[in-house]
N, C-alpha and C. Protein backbone atom coordinates (compact mmCIF):
# COMPACT_ATOMS: atom_id res chain seq x y z
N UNK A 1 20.15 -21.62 86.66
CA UNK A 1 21.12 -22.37 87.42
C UNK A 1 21.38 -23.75 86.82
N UNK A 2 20.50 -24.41 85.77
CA UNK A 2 20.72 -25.36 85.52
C UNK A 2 21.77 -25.50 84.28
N UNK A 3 22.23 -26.72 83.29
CA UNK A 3 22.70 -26.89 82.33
C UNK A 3 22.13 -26.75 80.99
N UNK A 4 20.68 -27.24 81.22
CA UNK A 4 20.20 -27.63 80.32
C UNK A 4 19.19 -26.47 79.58
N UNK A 5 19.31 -25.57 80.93
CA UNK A 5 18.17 -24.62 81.13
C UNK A 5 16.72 -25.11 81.32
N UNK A 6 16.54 -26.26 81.60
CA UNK A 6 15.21 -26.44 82.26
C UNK A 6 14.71 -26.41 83.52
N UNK A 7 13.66 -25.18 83.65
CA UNK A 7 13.58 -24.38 85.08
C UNK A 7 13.51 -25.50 86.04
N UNK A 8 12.86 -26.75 85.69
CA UNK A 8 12.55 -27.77 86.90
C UNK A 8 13.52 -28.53 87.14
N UNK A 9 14.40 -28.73 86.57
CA UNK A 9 16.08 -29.20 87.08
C UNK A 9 16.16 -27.92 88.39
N UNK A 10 16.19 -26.87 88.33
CA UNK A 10 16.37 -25.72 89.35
C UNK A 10 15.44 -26.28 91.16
N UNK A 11 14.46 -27.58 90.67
CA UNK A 11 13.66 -26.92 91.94
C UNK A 11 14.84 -28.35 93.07
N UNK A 12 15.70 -28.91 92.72
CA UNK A 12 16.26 -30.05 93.53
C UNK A 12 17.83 -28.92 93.83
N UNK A 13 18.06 -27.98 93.21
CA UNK A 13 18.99 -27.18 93.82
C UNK A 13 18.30 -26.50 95.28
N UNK A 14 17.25 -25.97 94.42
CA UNK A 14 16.25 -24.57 95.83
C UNK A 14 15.92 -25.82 96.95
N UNK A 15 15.59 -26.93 96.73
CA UNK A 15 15.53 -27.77 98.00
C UNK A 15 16.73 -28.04 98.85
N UNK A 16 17.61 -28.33 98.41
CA UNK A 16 18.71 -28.49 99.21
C UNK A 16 19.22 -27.33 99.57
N UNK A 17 19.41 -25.76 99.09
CA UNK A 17 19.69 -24.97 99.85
C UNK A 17 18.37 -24.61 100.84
N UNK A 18 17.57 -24.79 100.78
CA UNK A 18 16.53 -24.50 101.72
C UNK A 18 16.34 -25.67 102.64
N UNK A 19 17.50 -26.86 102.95
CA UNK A 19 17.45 -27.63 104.10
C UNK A 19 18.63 -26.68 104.67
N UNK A 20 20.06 -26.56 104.07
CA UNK A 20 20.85 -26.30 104.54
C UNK A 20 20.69 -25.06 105.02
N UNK A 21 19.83 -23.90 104.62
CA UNK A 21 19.65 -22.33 105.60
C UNK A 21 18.34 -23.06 106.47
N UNK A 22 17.63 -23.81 106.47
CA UNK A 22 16.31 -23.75 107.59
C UNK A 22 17.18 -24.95 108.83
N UNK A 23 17.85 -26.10 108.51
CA UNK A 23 18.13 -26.66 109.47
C UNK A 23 20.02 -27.07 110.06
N UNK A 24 20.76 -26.11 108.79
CA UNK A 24 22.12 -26.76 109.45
C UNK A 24 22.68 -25.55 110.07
N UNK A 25 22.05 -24.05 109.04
CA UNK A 25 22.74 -22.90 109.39
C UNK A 25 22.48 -22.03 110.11
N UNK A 26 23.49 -20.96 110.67
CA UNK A 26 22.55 -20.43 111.55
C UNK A 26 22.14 -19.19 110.78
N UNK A 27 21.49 -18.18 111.40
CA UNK A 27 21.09 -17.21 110.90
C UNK A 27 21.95 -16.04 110.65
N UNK A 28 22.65 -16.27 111.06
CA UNK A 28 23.92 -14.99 110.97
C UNK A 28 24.61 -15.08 111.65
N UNK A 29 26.05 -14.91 111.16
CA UNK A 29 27.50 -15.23 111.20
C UNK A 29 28.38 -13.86 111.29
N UNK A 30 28.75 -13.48 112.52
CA UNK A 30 29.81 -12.53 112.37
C UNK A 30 30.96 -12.19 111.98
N UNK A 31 31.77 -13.29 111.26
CA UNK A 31 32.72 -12.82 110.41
C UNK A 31 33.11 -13.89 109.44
N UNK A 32 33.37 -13.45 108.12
CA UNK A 32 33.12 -14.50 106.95
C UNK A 32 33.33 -15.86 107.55
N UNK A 33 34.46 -15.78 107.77
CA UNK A 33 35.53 -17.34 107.94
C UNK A 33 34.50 -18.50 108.89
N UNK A 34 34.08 -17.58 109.63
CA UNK A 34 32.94 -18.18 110.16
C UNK A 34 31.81 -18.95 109.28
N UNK A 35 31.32 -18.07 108.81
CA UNK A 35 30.41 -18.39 108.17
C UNK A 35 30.94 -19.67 106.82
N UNK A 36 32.01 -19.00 106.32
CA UNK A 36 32.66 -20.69 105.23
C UNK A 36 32.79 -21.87 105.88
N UNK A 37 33.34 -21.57 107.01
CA UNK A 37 33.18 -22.95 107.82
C UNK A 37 32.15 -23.89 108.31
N UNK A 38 30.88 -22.84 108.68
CA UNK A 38 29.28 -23.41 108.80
C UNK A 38 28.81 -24.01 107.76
N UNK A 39 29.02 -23.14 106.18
CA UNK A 39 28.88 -24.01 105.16
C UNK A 39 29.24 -25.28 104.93
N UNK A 40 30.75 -25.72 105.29
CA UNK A 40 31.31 -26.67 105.06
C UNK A 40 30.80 -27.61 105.90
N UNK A 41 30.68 -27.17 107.10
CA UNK A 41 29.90 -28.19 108.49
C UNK A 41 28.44 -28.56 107.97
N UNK A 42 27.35 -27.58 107.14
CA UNK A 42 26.56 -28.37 106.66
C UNK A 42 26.35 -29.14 105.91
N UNK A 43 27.66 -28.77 105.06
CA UNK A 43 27.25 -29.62 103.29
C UNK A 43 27.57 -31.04 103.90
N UNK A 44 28.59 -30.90 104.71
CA UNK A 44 29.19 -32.56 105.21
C UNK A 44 27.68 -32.93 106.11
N UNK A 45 27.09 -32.72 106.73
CA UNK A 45 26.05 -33.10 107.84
C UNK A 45 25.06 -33.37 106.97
N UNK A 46 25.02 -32.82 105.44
CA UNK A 46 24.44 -33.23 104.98
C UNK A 46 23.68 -34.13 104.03
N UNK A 47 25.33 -34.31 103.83
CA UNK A 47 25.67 -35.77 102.72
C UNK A 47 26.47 -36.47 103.41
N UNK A 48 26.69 -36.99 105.01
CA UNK A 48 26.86 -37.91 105.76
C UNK A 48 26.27 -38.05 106.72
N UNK A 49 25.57 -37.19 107.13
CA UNK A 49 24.70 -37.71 108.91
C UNK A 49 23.13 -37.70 108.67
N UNK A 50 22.49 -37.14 107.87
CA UNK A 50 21.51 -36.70 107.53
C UNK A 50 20.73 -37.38 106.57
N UNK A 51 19.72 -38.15 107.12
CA UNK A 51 19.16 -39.75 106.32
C UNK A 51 17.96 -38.22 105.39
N UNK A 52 17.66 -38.67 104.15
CA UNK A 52 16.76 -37.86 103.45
C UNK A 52 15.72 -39.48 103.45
N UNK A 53 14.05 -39.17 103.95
CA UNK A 53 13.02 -39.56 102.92
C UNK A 53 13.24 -39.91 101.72
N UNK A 54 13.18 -39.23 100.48
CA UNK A 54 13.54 -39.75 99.30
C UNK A 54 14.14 -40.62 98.89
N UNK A 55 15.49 -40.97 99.43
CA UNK A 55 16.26 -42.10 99.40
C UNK A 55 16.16 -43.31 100.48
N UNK A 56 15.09 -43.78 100.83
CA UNK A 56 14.89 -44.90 101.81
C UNK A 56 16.07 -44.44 103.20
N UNK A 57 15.66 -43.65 103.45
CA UNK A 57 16.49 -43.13 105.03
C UNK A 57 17.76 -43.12 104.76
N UNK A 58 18.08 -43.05 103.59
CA UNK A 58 19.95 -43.27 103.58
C UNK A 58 20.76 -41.82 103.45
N UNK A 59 21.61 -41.70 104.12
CA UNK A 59 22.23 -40.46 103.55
C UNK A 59 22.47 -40.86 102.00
N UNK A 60 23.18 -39.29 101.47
CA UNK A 60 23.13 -38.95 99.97
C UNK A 60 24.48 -39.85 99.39
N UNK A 61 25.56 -40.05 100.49
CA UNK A 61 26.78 -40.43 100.27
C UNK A 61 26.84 -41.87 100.39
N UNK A 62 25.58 -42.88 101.10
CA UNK A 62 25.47 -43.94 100.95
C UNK A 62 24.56 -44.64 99.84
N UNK A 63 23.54 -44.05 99.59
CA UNK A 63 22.89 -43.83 98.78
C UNK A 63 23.97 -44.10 97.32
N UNK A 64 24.58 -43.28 97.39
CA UNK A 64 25.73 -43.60 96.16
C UNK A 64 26.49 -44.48 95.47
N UNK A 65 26.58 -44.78 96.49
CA UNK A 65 27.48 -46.28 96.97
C UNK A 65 26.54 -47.45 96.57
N UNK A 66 25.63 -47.16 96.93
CA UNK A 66 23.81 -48.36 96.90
C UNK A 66 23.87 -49.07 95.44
N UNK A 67 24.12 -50.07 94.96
CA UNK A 67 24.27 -50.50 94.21
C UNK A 67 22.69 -51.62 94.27
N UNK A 68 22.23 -51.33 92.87
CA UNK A 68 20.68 -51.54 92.49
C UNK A 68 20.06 -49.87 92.76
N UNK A 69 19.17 -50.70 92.57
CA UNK A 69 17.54 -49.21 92.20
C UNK A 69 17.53 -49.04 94.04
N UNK A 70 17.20 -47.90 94.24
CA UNK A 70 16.35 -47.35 95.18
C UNK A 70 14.81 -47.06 94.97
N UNK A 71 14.06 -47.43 95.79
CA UNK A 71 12.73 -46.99 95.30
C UNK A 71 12.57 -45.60 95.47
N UNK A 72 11.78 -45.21 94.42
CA UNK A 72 11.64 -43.93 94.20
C UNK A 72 10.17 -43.15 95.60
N UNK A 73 10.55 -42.47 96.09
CA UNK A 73 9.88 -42.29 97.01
C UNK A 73 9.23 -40.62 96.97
N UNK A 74 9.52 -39.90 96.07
CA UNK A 74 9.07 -38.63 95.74
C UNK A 74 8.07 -38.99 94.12
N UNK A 75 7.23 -37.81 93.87
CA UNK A 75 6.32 -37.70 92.93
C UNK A 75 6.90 -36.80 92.02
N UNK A 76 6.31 -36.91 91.03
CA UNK A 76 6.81 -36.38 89.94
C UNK A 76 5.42 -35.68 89.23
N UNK A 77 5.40 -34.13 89.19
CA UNK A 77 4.67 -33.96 88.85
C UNK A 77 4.25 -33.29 87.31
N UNK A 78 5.16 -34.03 86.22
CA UNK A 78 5.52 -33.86 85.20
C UNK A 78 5.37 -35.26 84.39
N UNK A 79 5.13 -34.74 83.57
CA UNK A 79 4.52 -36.38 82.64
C UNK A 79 6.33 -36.86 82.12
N UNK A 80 6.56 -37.73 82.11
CA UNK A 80 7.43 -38.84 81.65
C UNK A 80 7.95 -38.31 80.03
N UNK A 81 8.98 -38.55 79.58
CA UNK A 81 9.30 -37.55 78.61
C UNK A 81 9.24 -39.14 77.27
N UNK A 82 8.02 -40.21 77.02
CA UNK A 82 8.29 -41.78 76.24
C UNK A 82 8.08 -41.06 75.27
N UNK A 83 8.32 -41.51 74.25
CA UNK A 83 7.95 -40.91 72.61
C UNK A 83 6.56 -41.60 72.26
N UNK A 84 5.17 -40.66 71.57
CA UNK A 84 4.06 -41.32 71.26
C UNK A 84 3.79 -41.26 70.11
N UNK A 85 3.61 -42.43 69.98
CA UNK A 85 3.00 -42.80 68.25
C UNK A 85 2.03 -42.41 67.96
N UNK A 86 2.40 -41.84 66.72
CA UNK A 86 1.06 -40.65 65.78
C UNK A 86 0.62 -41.79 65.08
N UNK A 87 -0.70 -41.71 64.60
CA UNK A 87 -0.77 -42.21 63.12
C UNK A 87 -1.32 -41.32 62.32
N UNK A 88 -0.78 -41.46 61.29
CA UNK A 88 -1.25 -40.08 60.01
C UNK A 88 -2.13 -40.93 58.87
N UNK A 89 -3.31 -40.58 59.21
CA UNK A 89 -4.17 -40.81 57.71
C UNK A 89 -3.65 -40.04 56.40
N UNK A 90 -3.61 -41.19 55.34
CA UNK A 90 -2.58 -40.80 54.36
C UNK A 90 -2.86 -41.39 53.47
């Protein structure tokens, strides 16, 4: 699912669809149109009403707007990608 193909770019997609089926949607929808429309009602609830942790309580759409750093409030459980200096006996 990603661009780059790196599987852990994939796990900030599987989070956000797994807010939007555990808390915006319902479980089943009897006829499509229905159901496109629930989508649309969550994605908006969810990048305007819906403060995330990660971003200091802000929704995603203010957050955007946020001009400066946000503190980073999630872990990373992947080492930092700095370049390290070898030295080669030579």
């Amino acid at each position: 699912m990603t661009q780059s193909g790196d599987p852990r770019d994939n796990a900030l997609a599987e989070r956000v669809n797994g807010i939007l089926k555990d808390e915006l949607l319902e479980q089943r929808y009897e006829h499509y149109r229905r159901a496109r429309l629930g989508v649309v009602d969550a994605i908006c609830i969810y990048n305007n009403h819906r403060p995330h942790s990660s971003i200091d309580m802000l929704t995603p759409n203010i957050a955007h707007q946020h001009s400066g750093e946000l503190k980073r409030r999630w872990k990373s459980y992947y080492p930092t990608s700095k370049a390290k200096e070898v030295i080669m006996d030579g």
